[in-house]
C-alpha atoms as a PDB file:
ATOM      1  CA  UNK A   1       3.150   9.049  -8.737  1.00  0.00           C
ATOM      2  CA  UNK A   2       3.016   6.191 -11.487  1.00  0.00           C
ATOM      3  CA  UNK A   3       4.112   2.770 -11.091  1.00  0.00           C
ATOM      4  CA  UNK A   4       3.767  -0.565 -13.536  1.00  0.00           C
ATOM      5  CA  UNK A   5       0.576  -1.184 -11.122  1.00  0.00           C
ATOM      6  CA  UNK A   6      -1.344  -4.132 -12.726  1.00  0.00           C
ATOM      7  CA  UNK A   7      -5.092  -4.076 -12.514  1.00  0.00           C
ATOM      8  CA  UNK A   8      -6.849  -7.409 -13.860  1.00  0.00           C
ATOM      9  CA  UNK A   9     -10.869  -8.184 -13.184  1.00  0.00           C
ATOM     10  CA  UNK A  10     -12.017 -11.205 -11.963  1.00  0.00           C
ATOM     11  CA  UNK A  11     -15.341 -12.778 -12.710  1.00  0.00           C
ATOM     12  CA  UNK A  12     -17.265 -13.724  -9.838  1.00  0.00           C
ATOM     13  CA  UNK A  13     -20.464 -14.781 -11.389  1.00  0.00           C
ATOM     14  CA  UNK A  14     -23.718 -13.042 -11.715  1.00  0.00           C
ATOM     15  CA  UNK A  15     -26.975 -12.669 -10.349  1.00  0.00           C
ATOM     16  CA  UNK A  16     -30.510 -11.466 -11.858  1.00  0.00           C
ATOM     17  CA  UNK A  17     -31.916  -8.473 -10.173  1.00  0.00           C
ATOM     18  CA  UNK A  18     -35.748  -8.148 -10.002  1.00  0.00           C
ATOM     19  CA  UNK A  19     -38.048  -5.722 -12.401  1.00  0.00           C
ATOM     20  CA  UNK A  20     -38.957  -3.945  -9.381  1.00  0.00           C
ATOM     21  CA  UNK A  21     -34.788  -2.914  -8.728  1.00  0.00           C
ATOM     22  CA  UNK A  22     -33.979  -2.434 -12.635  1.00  0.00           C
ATOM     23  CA  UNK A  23     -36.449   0.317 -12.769  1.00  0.00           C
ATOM     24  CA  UNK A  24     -38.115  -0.758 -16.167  1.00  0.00           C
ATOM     25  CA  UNK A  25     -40.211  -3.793 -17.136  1.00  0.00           C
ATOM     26  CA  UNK A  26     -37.517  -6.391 -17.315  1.00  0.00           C
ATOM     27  CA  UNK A  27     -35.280  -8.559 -14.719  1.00  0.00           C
ATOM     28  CA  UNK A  28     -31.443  -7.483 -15.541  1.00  0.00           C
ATOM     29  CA  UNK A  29     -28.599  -9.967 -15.259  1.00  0.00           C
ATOM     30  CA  UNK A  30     -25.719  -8.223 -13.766  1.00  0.00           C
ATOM     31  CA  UNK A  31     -22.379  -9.381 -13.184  1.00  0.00           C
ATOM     32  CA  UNK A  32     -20.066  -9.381  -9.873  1.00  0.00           C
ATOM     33  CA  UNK A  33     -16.416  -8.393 -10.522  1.00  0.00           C
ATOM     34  CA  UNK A  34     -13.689  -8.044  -8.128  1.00  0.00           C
ATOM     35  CA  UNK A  35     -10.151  -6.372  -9.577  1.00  0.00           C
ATOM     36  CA  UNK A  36      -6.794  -7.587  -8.207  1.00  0.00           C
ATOM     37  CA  UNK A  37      -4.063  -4.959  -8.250  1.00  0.00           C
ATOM     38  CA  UNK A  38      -0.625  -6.417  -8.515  1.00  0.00           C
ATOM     39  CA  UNK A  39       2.038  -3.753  -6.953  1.00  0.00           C
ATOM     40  CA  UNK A  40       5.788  -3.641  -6.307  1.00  0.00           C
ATOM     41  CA  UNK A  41       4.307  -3.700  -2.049  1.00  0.00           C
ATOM     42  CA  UNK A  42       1.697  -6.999  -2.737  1.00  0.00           C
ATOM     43  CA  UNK A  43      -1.100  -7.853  -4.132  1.00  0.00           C
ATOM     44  CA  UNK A  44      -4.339  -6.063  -3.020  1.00  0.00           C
ATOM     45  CA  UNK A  45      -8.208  -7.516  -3.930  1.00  0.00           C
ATOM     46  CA  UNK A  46     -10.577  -4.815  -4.372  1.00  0.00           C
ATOM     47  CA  UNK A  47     -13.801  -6.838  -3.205  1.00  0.00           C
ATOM     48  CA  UNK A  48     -14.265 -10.691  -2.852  1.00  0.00           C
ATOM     49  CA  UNK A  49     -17.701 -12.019  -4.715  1.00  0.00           C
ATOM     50  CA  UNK A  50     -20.644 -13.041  -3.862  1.00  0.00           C
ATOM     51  CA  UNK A  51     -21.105 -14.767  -0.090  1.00  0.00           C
ATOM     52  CA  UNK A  52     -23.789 -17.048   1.313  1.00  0.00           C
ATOM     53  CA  UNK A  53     -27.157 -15.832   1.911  1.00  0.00           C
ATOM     54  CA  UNK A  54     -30.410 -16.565   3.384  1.00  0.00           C
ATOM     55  CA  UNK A  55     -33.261 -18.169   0.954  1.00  0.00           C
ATOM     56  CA  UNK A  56     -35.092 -15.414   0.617  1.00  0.00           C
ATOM     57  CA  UNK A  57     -32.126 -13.532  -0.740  1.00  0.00           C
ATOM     58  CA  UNK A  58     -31.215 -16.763  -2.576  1.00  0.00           C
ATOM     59  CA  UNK A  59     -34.711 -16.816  -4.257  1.00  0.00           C
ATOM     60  CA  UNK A  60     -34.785 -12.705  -4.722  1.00  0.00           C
ATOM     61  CA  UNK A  61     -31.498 -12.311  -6.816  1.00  0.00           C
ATOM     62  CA  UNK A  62     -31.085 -15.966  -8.062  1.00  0.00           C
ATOM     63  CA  UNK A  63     -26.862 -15.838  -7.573  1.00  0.00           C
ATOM     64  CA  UNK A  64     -24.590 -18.002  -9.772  1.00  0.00           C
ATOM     65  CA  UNK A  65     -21.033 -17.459  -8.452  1.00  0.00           C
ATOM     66  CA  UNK A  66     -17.744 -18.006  -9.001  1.00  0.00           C
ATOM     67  CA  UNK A  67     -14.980 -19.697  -6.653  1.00  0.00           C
ATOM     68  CA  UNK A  68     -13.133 -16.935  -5.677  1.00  0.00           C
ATOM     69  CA  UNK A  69      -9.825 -19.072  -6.043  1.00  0.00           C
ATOM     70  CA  UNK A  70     -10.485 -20.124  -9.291  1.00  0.00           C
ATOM     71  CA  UNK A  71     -10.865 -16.836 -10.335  1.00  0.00           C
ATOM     72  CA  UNK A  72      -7.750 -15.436  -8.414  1.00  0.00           C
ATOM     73  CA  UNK A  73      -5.776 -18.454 -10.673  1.00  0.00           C
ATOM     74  CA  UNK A  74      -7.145 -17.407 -13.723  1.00  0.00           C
ATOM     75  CA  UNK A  75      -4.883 -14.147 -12.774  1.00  0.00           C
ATOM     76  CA  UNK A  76      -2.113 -15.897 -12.169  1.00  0.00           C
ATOM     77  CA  UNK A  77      -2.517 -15.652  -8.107  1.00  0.00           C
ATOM     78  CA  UNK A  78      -3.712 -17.573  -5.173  1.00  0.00           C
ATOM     79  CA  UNK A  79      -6.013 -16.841  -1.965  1.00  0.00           C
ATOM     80  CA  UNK A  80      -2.252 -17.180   0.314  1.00  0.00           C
ATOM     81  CA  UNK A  81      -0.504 -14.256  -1.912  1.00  0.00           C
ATOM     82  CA  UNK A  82      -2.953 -11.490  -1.238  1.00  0.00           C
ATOM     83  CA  UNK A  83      -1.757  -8.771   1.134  1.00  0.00           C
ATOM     84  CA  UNK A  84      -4.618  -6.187   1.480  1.00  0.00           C
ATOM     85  CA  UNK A  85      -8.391  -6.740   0.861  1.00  0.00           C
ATOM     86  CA  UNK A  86     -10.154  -3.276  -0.132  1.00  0.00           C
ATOM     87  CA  UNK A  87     -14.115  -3.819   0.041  1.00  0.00           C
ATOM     88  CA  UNK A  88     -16.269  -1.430  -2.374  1.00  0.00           C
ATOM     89  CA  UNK A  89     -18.885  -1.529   0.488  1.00  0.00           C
ATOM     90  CA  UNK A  90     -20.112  -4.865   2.672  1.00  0.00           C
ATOM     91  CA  UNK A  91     -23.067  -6.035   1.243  1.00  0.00           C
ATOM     92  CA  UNK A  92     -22.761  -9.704   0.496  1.00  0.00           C
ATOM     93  CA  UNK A  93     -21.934  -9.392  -2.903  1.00  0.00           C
ATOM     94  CA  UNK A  94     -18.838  -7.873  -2.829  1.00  0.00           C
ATOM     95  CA  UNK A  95     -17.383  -8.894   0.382  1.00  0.00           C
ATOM     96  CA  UNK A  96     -18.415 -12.575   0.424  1.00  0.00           C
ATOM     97  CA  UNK A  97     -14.996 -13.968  -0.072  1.00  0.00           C
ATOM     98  CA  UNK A  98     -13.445 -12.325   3.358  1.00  0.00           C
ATOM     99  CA  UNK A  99     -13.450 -14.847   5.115  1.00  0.00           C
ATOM    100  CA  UNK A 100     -11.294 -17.094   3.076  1.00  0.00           C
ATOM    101  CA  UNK A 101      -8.701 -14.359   3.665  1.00  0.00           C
ATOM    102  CA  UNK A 102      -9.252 -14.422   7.527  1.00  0.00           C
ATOM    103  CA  UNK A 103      -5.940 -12.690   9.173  1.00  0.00           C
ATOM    104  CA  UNK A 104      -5.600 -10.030   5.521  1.00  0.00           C
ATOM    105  CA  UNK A 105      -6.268  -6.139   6.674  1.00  0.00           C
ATOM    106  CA  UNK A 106      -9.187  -5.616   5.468  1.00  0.00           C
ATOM    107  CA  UNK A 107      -9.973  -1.547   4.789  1.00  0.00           C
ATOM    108  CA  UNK A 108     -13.091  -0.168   5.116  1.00  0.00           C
ATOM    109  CA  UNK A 109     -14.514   2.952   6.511  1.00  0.00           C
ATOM    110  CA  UNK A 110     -14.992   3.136   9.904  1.00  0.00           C
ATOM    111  CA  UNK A 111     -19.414   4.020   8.939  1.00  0.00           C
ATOM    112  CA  UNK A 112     -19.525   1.231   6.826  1.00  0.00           C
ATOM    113  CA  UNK A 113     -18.153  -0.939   9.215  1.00  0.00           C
ATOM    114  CA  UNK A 114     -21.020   0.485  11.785  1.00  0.00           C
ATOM    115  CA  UNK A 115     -23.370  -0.146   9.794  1.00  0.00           C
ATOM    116  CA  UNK A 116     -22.203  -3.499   8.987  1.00  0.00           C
ATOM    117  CA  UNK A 117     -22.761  -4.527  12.544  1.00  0.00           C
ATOM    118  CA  UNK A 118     -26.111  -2.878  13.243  1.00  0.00           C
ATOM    119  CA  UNK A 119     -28.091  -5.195  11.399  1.00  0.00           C
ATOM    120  CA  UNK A 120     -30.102  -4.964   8.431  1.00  0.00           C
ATOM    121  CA  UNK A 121     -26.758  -4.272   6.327  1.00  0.00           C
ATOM    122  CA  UNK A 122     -25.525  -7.409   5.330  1.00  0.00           C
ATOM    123  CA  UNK A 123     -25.065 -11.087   6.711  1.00  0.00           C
ATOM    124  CA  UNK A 124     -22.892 -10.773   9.999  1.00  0.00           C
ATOM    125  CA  UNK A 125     -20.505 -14.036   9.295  1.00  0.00           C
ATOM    126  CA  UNK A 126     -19.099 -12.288   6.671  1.00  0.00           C
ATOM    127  CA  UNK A 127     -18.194  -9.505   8.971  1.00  0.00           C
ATOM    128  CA  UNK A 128     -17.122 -10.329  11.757  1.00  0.00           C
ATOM    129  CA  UNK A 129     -15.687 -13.926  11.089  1.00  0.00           C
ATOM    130  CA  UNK A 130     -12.861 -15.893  12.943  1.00  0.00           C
ATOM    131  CA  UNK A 131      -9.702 -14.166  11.529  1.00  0.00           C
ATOM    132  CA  UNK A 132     -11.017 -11.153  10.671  1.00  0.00           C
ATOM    133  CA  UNK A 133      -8.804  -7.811  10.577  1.00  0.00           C
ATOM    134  CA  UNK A 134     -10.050  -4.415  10.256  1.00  0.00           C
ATOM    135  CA  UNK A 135      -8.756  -1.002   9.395  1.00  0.00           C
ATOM    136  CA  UNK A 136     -10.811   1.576   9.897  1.00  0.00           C
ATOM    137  CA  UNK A 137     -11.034   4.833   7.521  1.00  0.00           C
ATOM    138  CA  UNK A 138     -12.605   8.249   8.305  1.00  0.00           C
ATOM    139  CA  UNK A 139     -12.360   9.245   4.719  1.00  0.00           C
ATOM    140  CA  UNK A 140      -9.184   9.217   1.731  1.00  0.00           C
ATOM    141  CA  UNK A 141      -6.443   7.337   2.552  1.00  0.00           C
ATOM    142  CA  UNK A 142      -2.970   6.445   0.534  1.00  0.00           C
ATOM    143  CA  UNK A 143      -2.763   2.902   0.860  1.00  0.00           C
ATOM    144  CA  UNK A 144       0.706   2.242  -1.650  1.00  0.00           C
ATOM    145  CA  UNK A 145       1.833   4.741  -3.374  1.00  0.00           C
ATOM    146  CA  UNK A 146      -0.298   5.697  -6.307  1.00  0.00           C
ATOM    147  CA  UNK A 147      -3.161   3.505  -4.627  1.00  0.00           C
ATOM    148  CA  UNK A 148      -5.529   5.746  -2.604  1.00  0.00           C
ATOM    149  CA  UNK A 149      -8.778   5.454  -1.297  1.00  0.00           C
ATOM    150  CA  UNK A 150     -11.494   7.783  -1.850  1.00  0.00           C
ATOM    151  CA  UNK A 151     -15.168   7.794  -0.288  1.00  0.00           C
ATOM    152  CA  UNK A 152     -17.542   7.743  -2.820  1.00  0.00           C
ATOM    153  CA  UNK A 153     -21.102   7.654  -0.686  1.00  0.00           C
ATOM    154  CA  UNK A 154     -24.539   7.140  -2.211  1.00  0.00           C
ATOM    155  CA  UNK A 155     -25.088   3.136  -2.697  1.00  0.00           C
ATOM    156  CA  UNK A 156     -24.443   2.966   1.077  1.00  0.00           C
ATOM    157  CA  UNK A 157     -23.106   5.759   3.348  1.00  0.00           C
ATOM    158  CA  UNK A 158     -19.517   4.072   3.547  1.00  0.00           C
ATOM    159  CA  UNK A 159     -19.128   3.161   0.235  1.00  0.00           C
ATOM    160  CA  UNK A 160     -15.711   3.814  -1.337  1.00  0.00           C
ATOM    161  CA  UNK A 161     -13.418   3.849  -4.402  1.00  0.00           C
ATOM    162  CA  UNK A 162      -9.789   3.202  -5.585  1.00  0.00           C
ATOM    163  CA  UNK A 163      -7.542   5.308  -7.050  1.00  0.00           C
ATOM    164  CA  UNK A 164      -4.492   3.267  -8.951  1.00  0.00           C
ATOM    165  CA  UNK A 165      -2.326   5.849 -10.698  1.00  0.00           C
ATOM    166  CA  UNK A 166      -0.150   3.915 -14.059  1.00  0.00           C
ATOM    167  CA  UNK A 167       2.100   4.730 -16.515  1.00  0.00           C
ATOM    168  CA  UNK A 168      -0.970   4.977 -18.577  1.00  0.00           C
ATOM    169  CA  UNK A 169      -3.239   7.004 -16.563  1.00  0.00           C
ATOM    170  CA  UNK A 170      -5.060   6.583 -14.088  1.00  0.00           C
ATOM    171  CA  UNK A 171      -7.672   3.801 -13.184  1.00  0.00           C
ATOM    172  CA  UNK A 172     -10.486   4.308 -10.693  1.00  0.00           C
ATOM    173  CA  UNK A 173     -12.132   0.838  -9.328  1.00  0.00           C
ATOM    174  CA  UNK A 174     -15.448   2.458  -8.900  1.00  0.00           C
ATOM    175  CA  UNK A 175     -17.613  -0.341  -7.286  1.00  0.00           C
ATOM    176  CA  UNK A 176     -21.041   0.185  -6.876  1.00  0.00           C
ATOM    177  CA  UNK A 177     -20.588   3.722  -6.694  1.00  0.00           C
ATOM    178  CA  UNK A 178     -22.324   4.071 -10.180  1.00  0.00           C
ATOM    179  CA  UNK A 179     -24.238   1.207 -11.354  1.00  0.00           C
ATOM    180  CA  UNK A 180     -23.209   1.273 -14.799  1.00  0.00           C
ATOM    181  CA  UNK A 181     -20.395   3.037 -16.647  1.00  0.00           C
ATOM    182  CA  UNK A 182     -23.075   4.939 -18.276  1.00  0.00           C
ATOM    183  CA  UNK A 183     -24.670   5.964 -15.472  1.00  0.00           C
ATOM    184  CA  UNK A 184     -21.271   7.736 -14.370  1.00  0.00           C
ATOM    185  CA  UNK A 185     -20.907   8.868 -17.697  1.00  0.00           C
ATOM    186  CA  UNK A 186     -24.046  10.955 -17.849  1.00  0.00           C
ATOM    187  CA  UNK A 187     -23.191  12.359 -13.641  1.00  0.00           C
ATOM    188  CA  UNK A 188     -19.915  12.953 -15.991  1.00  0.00           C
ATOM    189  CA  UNK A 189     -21.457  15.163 -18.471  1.00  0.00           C
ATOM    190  CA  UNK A 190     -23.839  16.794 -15.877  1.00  0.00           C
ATOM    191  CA  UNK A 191     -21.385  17.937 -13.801  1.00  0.00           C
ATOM    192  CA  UNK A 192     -19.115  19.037 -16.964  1.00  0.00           C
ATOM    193  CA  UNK A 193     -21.994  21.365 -17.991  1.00  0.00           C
ATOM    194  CA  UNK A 194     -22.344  22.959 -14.683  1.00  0.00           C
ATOM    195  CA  UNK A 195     -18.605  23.785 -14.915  1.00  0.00           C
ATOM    196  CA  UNK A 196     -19.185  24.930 -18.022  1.00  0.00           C
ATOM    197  CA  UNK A 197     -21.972  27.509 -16.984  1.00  0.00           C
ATOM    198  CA  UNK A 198     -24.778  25.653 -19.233  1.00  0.00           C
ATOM    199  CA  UNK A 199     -28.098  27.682 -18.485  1.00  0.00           C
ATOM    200  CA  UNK A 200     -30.376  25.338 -15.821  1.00  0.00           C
ATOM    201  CA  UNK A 201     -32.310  22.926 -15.251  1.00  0.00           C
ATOM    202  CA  UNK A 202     -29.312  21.010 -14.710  1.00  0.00           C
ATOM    203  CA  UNK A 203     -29.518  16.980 -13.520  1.00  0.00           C
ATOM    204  CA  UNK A 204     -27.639  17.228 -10.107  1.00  0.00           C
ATOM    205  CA  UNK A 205     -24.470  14.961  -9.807  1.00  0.00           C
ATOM    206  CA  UNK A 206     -22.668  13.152  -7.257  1.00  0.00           C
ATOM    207  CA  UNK A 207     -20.070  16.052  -5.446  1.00  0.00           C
ATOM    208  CA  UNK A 208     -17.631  13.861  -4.811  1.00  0.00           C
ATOM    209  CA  UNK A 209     -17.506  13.415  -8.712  1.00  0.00           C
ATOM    210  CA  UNK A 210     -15.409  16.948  -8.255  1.00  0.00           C
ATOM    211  CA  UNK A 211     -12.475  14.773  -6.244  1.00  0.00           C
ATOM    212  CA  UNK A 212     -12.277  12.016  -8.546  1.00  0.00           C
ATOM    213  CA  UNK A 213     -12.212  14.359 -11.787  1.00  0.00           C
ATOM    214  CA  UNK A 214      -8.936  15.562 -10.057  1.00  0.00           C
ATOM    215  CA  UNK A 215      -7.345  12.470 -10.553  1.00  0.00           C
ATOM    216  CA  UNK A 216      -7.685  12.880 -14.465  1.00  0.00           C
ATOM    217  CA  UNK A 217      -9.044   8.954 -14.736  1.00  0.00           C
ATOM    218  CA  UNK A 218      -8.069   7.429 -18.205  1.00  0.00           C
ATOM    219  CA  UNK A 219     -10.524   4.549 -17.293  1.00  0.00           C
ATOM    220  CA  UNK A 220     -13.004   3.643 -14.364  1.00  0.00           C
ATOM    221  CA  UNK A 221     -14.195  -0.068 -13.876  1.00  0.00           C
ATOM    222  CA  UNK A 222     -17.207  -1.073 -12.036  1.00  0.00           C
ATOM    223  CA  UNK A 223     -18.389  -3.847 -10.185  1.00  0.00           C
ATOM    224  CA  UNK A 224     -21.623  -4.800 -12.081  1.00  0.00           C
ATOM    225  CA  UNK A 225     -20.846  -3.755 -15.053  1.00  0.00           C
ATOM    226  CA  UNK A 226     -18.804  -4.980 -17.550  1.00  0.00           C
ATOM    227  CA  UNK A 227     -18.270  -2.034 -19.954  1.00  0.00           C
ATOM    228  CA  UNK A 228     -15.264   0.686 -18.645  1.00  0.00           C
ATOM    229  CA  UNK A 229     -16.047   4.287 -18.469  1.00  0.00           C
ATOM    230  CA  UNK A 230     -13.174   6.310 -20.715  1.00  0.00           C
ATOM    231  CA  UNK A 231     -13.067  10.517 -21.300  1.00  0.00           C
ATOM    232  CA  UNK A 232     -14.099  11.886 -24.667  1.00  0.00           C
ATOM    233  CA  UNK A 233     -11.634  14.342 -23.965  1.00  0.00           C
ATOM    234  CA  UNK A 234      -7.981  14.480 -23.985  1.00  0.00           C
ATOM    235  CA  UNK A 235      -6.223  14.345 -21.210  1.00  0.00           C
ATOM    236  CA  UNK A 236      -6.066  17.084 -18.718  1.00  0.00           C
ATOM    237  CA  UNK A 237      -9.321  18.446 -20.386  1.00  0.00           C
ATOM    238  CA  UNK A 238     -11.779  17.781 -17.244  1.00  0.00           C
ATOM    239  CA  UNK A 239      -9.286  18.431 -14.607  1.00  0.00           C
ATOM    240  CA  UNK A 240      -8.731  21.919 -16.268  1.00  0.00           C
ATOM    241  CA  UNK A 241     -12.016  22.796 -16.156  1.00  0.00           C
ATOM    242  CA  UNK A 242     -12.098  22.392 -12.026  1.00  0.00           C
ATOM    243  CA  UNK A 243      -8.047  22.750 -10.976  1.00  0.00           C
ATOM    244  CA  UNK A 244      -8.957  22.024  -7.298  1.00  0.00           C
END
């Protein structure tokens, strides 16, 4: 199903991860975006920025963030309008505006959740804060029509993706699935020559790349990067090649 569904980014700010993360000799300065889809049932905010930390985390990523509200007005909406809050995973950089929606749903998979609460995960007042609202997934769920979630493990083991179909095509709010659009674009190609019976070695790929192929994306966004992932191909090209 397609619907006008508007998706805008938001800029949340940034923060500088270490040499030791980037995996090469230099400190990388990444961005955090959240996207705000505006649908004919609400407005729902697909993560939330950048939260408070301790100062070792402080000192190890050296965060410059971005009022949530502010950025929500740059879009033309406040913090009081939002309806759902969809978080990529809960690590304090993407769900460290929750609590300024206390009393939103907030949707997350029931793991991530767990994990959340065992410790070790993230910082626990931006789980479990006064107001806060849970519902818990055990895997894909249709949120709106044409808005569906889709588990996307790997960064954590509850991480998860959205799925907005549009007139246009459809747009996949990958989070932190993939660091980098082209990251996903080469687990893209690898899994395209698999299907394609190229002769091994092969790099191996994400499998649940397989269930978001299916959705024929036109464009996937990401949450520290600002460049968009688009197909080479047209449309209906890599959803022939695996029709499940």
């Amino acid at each position: 199903m397609t619907t006008r569904t508007e998706v805008r980014r938001l800029d949340l700010g940034y923060f500088v991860r270490p040499a030791e993360e980037t995996g090469g000799p230099r400190p990388r300065v990444e961005p955090v975006l959240a996207h705000l889809v505006r649908h004919e049932r609400g407005l729902l905010l697909f993560d939330t920025g950048m939260g408070p930390a301790d100062e070792a985390t402080e000192a190890h990523y050296r965060p410059r963030r971005r009022a949530l509200g502010a950025a929500l007005a740059a879009a033309g909406a406040g913090p009081d309008e939002i309806t759902l809050v969809v978080n990529c995973h809960l690590h304090f950089d993407h769900c460290g505006g929750n609590p300024l929606l206390a009393g939103r749903p907030v949707l997350v998979q029931g793991r991530e959740l767990a994990a959340a609460r065992a410790g070790g995960h993230t910082f626990e007042e931006l789980v479990d804060f006064p107001g806060a609202v849970y519902e818990e997934l055990d895997g894909e769920a249709e949120v709106w029509p044409g808005v569906r979630i889709v588990p996307t493990p790997g960064h954590t083991e509850g991480h998860q993706s959205l799925v907005v179909a549009r007139d246009d095509g459809t747009v996949i709010l990958a989070g932190q699935a993939h660091d980098s659009a082209s990251e996903f674009g080469a687990d893209q190609l690898a899994r395209l020559a698999a299907l394609e019976g190229t002769a091994p070695p092969l790099p191996e790929y994400r499998p649940w790349l397989d269930r978001l192929a299916a959705f024929d994306p036109r464009r996937v966004l990401f949450a520290h990067d600002c460049s968009v992932w688009e197909p080479s191909r047209p449309p209906g090209i890599a959803r022939a090649a695996n029709p499940a």
